[in-house]
C-alpha atoms as a PDB file:
ATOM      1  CA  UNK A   1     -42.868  52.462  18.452  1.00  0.00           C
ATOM      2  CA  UNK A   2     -41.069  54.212  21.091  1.00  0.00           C
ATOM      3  CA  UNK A   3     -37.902  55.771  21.241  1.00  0.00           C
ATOM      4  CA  UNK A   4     -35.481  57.173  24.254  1.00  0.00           C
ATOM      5  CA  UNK A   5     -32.801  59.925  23.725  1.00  0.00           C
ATOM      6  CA  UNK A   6     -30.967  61.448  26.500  1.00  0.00           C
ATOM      7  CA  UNK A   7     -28.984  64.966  25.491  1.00  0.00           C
ATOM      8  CA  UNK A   8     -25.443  64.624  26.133  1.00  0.00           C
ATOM      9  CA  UNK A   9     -23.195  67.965  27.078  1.00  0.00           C
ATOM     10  CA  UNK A  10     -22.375  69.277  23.119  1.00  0.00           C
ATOM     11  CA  UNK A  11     -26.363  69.074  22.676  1.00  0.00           C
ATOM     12  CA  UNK A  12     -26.939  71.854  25.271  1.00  0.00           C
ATOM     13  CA  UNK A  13     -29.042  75.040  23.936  1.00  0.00           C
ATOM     14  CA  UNK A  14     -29.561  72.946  20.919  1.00  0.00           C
ATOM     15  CA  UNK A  15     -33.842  73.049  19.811  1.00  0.00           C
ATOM     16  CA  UNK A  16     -35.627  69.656  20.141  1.00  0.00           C
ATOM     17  CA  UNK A  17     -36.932  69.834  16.831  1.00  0.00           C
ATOM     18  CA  UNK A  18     -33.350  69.681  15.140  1.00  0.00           C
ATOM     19  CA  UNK A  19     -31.728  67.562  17.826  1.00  0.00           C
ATOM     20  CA  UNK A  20     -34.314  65.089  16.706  1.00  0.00           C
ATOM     21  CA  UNK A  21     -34.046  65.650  12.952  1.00  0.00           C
ATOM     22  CA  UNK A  22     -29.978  64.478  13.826  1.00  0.00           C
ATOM     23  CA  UNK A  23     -30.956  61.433  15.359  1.00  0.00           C
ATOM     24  CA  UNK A  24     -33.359  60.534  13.025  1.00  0.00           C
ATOM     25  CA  UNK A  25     -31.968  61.496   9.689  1.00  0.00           C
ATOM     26  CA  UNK A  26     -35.215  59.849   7.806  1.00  0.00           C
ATOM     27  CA  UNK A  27     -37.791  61.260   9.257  1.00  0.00           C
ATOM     28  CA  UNK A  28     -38.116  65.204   8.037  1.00  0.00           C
ATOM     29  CA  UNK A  29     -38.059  68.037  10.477  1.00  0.00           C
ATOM     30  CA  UNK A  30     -41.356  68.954   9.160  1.00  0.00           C
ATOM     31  CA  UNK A  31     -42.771  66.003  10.438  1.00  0.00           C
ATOM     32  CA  UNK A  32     -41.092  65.819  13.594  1.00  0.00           C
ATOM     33  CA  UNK A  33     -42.900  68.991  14.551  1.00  0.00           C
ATOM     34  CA  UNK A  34     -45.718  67.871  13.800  1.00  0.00           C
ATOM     35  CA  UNK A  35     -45.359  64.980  16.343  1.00  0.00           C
ATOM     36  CA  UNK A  36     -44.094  68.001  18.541  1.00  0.00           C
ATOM     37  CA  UNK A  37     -47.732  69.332  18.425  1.00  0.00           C
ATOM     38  CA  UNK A  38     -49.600  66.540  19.001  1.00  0.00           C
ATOM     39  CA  UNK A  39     -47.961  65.551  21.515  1.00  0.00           C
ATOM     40  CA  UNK A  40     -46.028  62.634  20.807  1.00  0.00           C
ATOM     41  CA  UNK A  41     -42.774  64.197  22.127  1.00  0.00           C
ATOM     42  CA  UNK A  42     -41.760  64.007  25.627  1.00  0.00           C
ATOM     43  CA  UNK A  43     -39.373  66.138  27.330  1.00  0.00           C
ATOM     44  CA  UNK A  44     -38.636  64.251  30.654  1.00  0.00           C
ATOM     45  CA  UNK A  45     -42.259  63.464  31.105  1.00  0.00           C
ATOM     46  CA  UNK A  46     -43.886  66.573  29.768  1.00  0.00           C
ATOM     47  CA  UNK A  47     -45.192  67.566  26.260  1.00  0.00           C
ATOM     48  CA  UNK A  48     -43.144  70.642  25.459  1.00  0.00           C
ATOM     49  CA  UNK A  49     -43.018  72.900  21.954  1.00  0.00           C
ATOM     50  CA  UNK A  50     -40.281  72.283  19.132  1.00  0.00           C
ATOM     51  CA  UNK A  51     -38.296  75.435  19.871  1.00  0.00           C
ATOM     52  CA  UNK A  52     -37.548  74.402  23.399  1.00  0.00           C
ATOM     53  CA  UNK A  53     -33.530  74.364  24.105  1.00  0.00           C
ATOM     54  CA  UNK A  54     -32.130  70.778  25.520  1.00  0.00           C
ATOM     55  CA  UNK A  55     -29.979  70.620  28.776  1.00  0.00           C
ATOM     56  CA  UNK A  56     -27.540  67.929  29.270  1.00  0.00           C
ATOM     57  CA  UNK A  57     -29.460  64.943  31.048  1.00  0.00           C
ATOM     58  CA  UNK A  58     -32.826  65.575  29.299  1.00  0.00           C
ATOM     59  CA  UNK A  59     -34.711  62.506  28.641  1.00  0.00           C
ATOM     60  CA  UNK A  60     -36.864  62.807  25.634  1.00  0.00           C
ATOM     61  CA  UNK A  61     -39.192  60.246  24.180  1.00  0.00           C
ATOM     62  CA  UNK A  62     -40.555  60.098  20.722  1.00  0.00           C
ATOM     63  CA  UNK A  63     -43.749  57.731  20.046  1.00  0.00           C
ATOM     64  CA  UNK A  64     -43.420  56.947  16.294  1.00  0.00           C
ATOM     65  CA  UNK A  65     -47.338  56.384  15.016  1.00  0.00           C
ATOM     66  CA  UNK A  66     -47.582  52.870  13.213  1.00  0.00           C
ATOM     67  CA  UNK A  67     -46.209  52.906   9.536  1.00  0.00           C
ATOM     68  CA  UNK A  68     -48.676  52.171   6.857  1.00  0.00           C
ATOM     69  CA  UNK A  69     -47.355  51.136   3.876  1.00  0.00           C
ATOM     70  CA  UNK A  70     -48.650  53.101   1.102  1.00  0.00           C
ATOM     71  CA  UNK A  71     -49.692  51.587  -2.373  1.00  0.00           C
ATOM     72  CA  UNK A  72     -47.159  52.600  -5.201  1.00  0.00           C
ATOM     73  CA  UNK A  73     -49.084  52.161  -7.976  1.00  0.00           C
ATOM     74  CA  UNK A  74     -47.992  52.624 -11.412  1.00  0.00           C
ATOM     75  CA  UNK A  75     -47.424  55.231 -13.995  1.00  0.00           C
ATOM     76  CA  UNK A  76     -47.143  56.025 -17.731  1.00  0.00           C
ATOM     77  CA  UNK A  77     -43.930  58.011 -17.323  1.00  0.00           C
ATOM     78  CA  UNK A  78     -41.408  57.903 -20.176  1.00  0.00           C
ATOM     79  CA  UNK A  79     -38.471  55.628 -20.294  1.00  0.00           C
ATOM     80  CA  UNK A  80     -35.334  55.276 -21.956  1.00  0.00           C
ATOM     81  CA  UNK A  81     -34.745  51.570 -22.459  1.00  0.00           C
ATOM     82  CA  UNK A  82     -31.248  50.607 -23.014  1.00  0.00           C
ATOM     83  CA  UNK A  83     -31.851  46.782 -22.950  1.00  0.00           C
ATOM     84  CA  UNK A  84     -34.646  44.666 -21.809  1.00  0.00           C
ATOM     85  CA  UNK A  85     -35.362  40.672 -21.811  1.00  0.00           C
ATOM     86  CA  UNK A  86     -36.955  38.504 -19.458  1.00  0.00           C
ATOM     87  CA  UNK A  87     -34.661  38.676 -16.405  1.00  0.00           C
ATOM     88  CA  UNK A  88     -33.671  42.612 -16.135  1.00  0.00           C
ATOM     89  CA  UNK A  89     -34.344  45.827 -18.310  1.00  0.00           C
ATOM     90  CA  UNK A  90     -31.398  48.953 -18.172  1.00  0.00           C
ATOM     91  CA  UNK A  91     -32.534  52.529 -18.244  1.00  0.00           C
ATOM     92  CA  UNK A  92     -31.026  55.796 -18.936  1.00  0.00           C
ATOM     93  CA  UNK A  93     -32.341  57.909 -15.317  1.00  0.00           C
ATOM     94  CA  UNK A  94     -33.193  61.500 -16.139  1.00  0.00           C
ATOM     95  CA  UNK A  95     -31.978  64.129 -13.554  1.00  0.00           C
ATOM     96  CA  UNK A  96     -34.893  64.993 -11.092  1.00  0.00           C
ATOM     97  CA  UNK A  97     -36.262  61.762 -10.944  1.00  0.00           C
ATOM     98  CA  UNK A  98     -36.391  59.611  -8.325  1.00  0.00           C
ATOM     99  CA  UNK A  99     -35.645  55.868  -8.085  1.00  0.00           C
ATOM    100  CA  UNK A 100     -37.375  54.692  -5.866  1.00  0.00           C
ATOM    101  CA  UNK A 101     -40.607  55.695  -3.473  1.00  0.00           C
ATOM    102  CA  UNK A 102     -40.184  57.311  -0.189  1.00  0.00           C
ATOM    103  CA  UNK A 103     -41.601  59.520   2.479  1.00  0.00           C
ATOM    104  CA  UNK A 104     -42.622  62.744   0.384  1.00  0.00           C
ATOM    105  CA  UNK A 105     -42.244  60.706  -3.249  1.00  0.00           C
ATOM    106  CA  UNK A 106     -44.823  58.523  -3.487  1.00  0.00           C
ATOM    107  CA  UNK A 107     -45.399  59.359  -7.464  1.00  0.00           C
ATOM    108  CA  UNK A 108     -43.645  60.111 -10.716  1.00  0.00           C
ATOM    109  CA  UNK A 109     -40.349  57.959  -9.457  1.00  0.00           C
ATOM    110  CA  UNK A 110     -38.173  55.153 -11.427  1.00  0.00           C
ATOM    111  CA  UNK A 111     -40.176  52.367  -9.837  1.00  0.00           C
ATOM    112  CA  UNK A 112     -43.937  53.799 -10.258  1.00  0.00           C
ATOM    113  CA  UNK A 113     -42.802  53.857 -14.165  1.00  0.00           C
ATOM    114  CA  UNK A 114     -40.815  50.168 -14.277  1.00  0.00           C
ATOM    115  CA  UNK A 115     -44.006  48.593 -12.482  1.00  0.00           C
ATOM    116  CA  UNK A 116     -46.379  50.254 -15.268  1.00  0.00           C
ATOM    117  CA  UNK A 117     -43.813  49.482 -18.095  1.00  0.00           C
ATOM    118  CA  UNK A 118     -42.972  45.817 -17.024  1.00  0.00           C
ATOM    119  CA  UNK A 119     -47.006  45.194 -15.851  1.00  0.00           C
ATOM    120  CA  UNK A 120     -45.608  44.329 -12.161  1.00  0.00           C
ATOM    121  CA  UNK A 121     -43.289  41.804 -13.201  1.00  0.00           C
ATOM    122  CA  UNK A 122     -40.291  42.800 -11.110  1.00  0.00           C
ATOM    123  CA  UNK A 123     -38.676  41.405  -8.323  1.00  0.00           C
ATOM    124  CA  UNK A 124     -39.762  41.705  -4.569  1.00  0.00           C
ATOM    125  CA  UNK A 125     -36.523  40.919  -2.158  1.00  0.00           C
ATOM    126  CA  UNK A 126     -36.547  44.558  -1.639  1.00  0.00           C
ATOM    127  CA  UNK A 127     -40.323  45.075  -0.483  1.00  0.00           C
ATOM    128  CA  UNK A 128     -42.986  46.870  -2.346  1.00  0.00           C
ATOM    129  CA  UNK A 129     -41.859  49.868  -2.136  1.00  0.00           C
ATOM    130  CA  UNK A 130     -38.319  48.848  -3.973  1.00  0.00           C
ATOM    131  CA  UNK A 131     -39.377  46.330  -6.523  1.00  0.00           C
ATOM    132  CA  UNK A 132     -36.837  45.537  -9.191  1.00  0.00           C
ATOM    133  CA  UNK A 133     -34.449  47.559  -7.778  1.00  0.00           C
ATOM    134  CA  UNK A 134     -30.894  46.653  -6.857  1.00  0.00           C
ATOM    135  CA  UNK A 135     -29.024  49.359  -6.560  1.00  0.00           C
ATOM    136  CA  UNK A 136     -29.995  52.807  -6.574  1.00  0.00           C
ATOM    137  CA  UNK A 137     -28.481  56.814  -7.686  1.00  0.00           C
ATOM    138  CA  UNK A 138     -29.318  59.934  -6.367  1.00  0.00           C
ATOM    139  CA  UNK A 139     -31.973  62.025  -7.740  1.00  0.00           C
ATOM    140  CA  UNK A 140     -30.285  64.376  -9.861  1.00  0.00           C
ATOM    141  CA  UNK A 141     -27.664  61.758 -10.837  1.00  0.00           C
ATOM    142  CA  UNK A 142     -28.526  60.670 -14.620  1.00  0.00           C
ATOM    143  CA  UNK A 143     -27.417  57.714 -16.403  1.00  0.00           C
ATOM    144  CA  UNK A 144     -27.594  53.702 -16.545  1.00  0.00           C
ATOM    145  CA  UNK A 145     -29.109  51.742 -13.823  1.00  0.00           C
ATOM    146  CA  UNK A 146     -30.382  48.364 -13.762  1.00  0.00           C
ATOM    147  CA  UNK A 147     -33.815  46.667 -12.538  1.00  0.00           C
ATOM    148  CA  UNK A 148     -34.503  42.931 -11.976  1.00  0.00           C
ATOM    149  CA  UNK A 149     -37.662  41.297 -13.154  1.00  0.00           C
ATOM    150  CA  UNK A 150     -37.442  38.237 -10.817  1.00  0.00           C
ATOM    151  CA  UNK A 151     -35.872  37.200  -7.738  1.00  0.00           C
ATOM    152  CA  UNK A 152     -33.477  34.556  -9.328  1.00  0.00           C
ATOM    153  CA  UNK A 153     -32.099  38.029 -11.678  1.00  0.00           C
ATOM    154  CA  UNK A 154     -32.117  39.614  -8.731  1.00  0.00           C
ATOM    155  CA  UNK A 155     -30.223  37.527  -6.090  1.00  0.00           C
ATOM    156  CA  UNK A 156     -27.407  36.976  -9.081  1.00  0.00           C
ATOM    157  CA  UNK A 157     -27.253  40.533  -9.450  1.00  0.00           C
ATOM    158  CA  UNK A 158     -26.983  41.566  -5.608  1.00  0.00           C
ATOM    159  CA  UNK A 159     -24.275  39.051  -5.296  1.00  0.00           C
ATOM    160  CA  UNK A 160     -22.322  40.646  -7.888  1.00  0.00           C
ATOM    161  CA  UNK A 161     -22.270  44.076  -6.055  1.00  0.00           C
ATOM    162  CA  UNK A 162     -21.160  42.142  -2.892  1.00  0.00           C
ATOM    163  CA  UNK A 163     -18.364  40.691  -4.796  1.00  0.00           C
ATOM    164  CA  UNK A 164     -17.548  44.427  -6.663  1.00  0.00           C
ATOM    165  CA  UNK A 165     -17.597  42.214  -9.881  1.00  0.00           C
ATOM    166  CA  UNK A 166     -20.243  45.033 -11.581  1.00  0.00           C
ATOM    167  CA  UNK A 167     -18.407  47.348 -13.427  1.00  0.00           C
ATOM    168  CA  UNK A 168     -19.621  51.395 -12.633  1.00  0.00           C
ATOM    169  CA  UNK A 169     -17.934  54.091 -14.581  1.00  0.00           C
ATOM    170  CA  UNK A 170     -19.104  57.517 -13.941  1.00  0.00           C
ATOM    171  CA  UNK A 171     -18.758  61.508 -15.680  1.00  0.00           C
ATOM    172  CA  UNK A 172     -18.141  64.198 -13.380  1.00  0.00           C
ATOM    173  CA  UNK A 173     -17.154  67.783 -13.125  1.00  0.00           C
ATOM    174  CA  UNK A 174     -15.008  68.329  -9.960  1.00  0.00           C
ATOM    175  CA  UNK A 175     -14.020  71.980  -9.107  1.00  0.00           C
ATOM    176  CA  UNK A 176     -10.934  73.283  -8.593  1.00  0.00           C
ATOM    177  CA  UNK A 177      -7.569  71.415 -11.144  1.00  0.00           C
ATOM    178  CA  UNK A 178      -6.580  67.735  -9.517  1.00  0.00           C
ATOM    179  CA  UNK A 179      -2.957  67.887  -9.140  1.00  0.00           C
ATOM    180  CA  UNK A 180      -2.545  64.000 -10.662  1.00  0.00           C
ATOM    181  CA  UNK A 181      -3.542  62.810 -13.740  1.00  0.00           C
ATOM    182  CA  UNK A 182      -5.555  59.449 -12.136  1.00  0.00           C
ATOM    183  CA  UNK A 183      -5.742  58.521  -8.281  1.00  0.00           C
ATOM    184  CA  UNK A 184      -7.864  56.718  -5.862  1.00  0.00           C
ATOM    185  CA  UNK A 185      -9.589  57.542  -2.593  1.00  0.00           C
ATOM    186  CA  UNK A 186      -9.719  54.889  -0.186  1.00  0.00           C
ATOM    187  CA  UNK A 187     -11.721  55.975   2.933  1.00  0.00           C
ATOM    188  CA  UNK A 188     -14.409  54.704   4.876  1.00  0.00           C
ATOM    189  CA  UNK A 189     -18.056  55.930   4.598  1.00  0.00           C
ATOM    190  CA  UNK A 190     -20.326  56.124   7.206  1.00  0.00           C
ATOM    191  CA  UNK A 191     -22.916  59.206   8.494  1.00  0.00           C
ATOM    192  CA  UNK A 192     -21.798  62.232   8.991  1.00  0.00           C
ATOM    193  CA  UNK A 193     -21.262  62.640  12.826  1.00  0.00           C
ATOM    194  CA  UNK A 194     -23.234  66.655  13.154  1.00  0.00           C
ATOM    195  CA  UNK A 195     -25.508  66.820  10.142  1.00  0.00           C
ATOM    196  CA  UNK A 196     -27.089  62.696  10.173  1.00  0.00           C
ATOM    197  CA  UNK A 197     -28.637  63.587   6.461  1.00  0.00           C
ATOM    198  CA  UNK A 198     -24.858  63.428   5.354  1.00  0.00           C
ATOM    199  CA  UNK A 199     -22.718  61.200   4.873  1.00  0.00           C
ATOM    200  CA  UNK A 200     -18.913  61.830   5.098  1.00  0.00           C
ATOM    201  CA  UNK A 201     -15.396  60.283   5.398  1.00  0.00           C
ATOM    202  CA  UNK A 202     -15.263  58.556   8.991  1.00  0.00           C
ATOM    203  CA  UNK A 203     -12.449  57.212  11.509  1.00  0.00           C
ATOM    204  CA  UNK A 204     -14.764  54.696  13.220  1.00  0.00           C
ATOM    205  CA  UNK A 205     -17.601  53.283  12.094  1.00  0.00           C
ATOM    206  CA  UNK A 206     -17.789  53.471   8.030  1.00  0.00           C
ATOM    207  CA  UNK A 207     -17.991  50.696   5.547  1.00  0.00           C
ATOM    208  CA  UNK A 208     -15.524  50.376   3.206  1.00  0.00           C
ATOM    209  CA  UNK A 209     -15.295  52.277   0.182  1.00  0.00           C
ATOM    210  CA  UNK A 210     -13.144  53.168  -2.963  1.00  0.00           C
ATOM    211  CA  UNK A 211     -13.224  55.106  -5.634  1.00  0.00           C
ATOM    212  CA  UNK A 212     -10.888  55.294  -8.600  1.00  0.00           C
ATOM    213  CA  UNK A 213     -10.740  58.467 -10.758  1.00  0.00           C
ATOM    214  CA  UNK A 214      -9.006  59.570 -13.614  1.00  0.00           C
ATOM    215  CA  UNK A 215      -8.633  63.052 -15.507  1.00  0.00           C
ATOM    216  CA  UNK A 216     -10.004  63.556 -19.166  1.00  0.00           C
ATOM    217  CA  UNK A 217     -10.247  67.034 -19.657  1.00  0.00           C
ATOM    218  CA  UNK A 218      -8.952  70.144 -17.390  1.00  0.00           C
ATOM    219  CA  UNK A 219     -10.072  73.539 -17.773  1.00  0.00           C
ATOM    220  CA  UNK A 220      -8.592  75.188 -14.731  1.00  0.00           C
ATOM    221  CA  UNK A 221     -11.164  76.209 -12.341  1.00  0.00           C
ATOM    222  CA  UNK A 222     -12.671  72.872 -12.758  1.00  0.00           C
ATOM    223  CA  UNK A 223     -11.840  69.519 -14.027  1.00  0.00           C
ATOM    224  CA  UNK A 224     -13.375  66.800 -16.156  1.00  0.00           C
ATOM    225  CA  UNK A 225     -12.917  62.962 -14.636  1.00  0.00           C
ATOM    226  CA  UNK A 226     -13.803  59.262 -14.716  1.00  0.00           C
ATOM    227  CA  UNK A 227     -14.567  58.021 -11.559  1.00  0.00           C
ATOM    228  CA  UNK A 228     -14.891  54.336 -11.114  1.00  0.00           C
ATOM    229  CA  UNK A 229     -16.549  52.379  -8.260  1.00  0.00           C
ATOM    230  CA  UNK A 230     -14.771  49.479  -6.664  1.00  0.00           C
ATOM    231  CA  UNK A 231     -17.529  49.338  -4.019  1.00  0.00           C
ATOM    232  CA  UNK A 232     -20.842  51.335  -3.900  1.00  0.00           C
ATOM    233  CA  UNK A 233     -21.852  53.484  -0.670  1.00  0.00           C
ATOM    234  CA  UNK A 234     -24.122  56.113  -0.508  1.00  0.00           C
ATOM    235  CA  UNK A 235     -23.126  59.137  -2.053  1.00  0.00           C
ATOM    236  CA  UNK A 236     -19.584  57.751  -2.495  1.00  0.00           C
ATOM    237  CA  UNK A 237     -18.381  59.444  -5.482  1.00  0.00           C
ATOM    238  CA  UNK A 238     -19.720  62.820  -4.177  1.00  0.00           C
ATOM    239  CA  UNK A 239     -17.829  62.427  -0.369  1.00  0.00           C
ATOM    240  CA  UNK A 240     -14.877  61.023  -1.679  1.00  0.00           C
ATOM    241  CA  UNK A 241     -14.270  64.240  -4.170  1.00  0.00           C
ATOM    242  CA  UNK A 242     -14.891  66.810  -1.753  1.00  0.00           C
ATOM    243  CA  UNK A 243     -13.089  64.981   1.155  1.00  0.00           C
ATOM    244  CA  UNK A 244      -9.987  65.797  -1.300  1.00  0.00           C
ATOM    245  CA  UNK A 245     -11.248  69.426  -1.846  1.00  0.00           C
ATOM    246  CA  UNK A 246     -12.483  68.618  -5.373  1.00  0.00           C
ATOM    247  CA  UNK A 247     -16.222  68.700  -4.635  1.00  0.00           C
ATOM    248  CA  UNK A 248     -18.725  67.835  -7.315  1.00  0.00           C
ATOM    249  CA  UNK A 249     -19.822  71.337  -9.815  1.00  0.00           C
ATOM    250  CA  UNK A 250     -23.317  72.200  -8.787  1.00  0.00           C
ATOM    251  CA  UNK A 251     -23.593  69.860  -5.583  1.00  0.00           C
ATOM    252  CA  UNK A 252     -25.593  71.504  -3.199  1.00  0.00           C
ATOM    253  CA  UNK A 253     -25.100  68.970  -0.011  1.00  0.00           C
ATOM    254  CA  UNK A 254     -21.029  68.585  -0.387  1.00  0.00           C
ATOM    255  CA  UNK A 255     -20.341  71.409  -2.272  1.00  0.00           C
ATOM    256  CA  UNK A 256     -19.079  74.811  -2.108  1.00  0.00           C
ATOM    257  CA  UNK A 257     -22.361  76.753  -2.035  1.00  0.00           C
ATOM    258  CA  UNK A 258     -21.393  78.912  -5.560  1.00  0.00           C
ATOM    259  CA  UNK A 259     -23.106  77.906  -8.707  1.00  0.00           C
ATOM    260  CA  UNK A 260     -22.405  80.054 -11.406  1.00  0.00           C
ATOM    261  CA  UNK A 261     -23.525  77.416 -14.455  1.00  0.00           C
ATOM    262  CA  UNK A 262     -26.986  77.629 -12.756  1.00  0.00           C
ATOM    263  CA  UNK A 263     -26.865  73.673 -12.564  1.00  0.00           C
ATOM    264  CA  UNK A 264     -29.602  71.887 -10.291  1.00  0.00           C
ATOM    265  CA  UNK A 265     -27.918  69.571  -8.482  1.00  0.00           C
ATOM    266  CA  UNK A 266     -24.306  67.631  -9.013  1.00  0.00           C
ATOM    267  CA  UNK A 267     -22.667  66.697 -12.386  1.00  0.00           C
ATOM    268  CA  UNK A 268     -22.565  63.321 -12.346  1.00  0.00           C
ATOM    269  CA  UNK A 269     -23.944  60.684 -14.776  1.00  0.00           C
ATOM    270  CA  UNK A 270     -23.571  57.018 -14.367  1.00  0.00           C
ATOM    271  CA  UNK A 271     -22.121  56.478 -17.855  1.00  0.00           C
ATOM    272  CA  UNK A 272     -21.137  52.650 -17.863  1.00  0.00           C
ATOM    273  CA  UNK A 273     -22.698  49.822 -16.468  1.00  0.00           C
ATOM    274  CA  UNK A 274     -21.154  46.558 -17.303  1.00  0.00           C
ATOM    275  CA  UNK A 275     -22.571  42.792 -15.546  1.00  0.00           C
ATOM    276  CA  UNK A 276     -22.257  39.238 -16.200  1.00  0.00           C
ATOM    277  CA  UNK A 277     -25.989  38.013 -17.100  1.00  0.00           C
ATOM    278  CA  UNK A 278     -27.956  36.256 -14.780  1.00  0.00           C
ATOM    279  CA  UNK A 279     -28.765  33.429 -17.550  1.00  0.00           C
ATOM    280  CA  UNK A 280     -26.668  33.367 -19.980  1.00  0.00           C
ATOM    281  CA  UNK A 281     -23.625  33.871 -17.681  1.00  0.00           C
ATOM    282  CA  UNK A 282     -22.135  36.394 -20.419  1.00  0.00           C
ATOM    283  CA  UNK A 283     -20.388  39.752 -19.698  1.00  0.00           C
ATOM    284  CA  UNK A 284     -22.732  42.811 -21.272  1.00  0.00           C
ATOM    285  CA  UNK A 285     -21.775  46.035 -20.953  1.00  0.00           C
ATOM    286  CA  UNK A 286     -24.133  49.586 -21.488  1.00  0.00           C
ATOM    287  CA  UNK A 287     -23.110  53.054 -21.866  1.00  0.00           C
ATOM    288  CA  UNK A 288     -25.924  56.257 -21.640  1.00  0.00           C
ATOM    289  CA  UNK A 289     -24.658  58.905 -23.119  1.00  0.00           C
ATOM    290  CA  UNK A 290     -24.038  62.117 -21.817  1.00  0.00           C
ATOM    291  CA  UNK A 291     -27.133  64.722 -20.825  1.00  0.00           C
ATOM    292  CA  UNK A 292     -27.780  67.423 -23.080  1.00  0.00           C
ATOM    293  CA  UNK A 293     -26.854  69.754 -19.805  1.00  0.00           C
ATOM    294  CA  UNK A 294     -23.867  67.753 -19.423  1.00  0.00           C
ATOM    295  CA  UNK A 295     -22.790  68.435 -23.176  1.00  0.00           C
ATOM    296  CA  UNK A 296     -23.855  72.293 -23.259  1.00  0.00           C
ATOM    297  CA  UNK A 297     -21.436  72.714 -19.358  1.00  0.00           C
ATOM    298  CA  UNK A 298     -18.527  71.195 -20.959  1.00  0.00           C
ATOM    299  CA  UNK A 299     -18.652  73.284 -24.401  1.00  0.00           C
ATOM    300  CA  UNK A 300     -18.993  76.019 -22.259  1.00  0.00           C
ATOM    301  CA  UNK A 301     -16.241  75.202 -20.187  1.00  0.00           C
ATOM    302  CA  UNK A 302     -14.338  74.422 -23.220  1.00  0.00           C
ATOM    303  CA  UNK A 303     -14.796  77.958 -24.850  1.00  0.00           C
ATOM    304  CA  UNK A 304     -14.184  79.762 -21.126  1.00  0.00           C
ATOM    305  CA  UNK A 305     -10.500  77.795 -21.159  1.00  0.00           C
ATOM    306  CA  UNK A 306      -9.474  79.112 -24.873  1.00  0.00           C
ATOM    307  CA  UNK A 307     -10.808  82.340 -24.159  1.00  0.00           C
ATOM    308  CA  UNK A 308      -8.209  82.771 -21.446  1.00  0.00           C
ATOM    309  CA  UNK A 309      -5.760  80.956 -23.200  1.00  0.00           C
ATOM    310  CA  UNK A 310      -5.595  83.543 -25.767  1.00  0.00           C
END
């Protein structure tokens, strides 16, 4: 596969390697200069080195070697089941994992353990390397998600997220004290215009998204919410906090950069998941309870906000 670029004026001085890694936001830097190397990189014409700075006008060309597919096969990893039958089984997702397989996690994700748990049986709309899964949360997001063990499951289930009939109700820690008590942020998603491995609140060319949150808890340099999801972009929850300058505790992508709680990665746990059944047509509803890191940040939060209430 071949691909054409030409550098407009605000890319001048900028290095191939990261001008690339923009336009290309799933396809790793790394790996980019490796195609660099080998040549598979022109710079009008002419096989040139990553570092090189781009001019406005510069034709580049990348040559993208044939994809395999790799085989995901599967693994005894350990779930937490919250519900199971013959259409779809719910899990509890434990931060660091991954849900699905890509490029750089090939093993020890949510689908290499549903394939070995449910011996294969899970749906395929979604290609082999996303079987069962309908919708997805980020790595070091915890909490319920749901997996579909045939296409029929599936197609019912996907058609309920169109509709935003599934009900999502999420945990976070935001920093900084939310002036209201509840509110919602209505603002279109879409990738971030600089840095393409973000996403961010966009004038043109977003999808629509919402999110409704609500405080529980407030302990002054940081505040304890609800958030729930009328519609489900990527990394919604996380852009729609910080784009009202109440980013996620511990994110490191939308974040502030300081981490004193030593956290690895965002506080946010998908807490209820709630669905009308494929089959039986019946409304069930799951909770996961909160992480064990989740329950130690907010005692400590807890005892930081009487201490300075004394």
């Amino acid at each position: 596969m071949h691909k054409c670029y030409e550098a407009g004026p605000q890319e001048a001085g900028q290095r191939l390697d990261r001008y690339l890694a923009e336009q290309e936001p799933e396809i790793s830097r790394s790996y980019l200069q490796k195609l660099i190397r080998e040549g598979c990189v022109l710079v009008d014409g002419k096989p040139v080195k990553a570092g090189m700075k781009l001019s406005p006008g510069t034709q580049i060309t990348l040559s993208l070697p044939e994809a395999k597919e790799p085989e995901i096969l599967p693994e005894d990893l350990p779930l937490e089941i919250l519900y199971e039958d013959e259409d779809v089984i719910l899990v509890n997702k434990p931060k660091g994992m991954v849900v699905h397989p890509s490029a750089g996690h090939y093993t020890g994700t949510l689908v290499n353990a549903l394939l070995f748990h449910c011996r294969g049986k899970l749906s395929g709309i979604n290609g082999v390397l996303r079987p069962g899964i309908v919708h997805r949360i980020d790595k070091d997001t915890t909490g319920v998600l749901i997996a579909c063990k045939n296409d029929r499951a599936h197609n019912a289930l996907a058609e309920q997220l169109k509709e935003h009939t599934i009900t999502r109700r999420y945990r976070a820690v935001v920093c900084g004290n939310l002036k209201e008590d509840e509110g919602t942020v209505d603002a279109p998603i879409g990738r971030h215009p600089i840095e393409r491995k973000k996403m961010a609140v966009v004038r043109t060319g977003g999808k629509q998204a919402v999110t409704h949150y609500r405080v529980l808890e407030r302990f002054g340099s940081c505040t304890y919410v609800e958030c729930r999801l009328e519609t489900g972009r990527t990394h919604q929850i996380r852009v729609h906090m910080a784009s009202i300058g109440h980013p996620l505790l511990g994110d490191e992508v939308y974040g502030r950069g300081k981490n004193p709680f030593h956290l690895e990665g965002q506080t946010l746990h998908a807490m209820v998941l709630g669905f009308i059944h494929p089959s039986t047509g019946e409304y069930m509803e799951f909770e996961a309870p909160l992480p064990e890191y989740f329950k130690r940040l907010l005692d400590q939060l807890r005892r930081e906000a009487a201490g300075k209430g004394r």
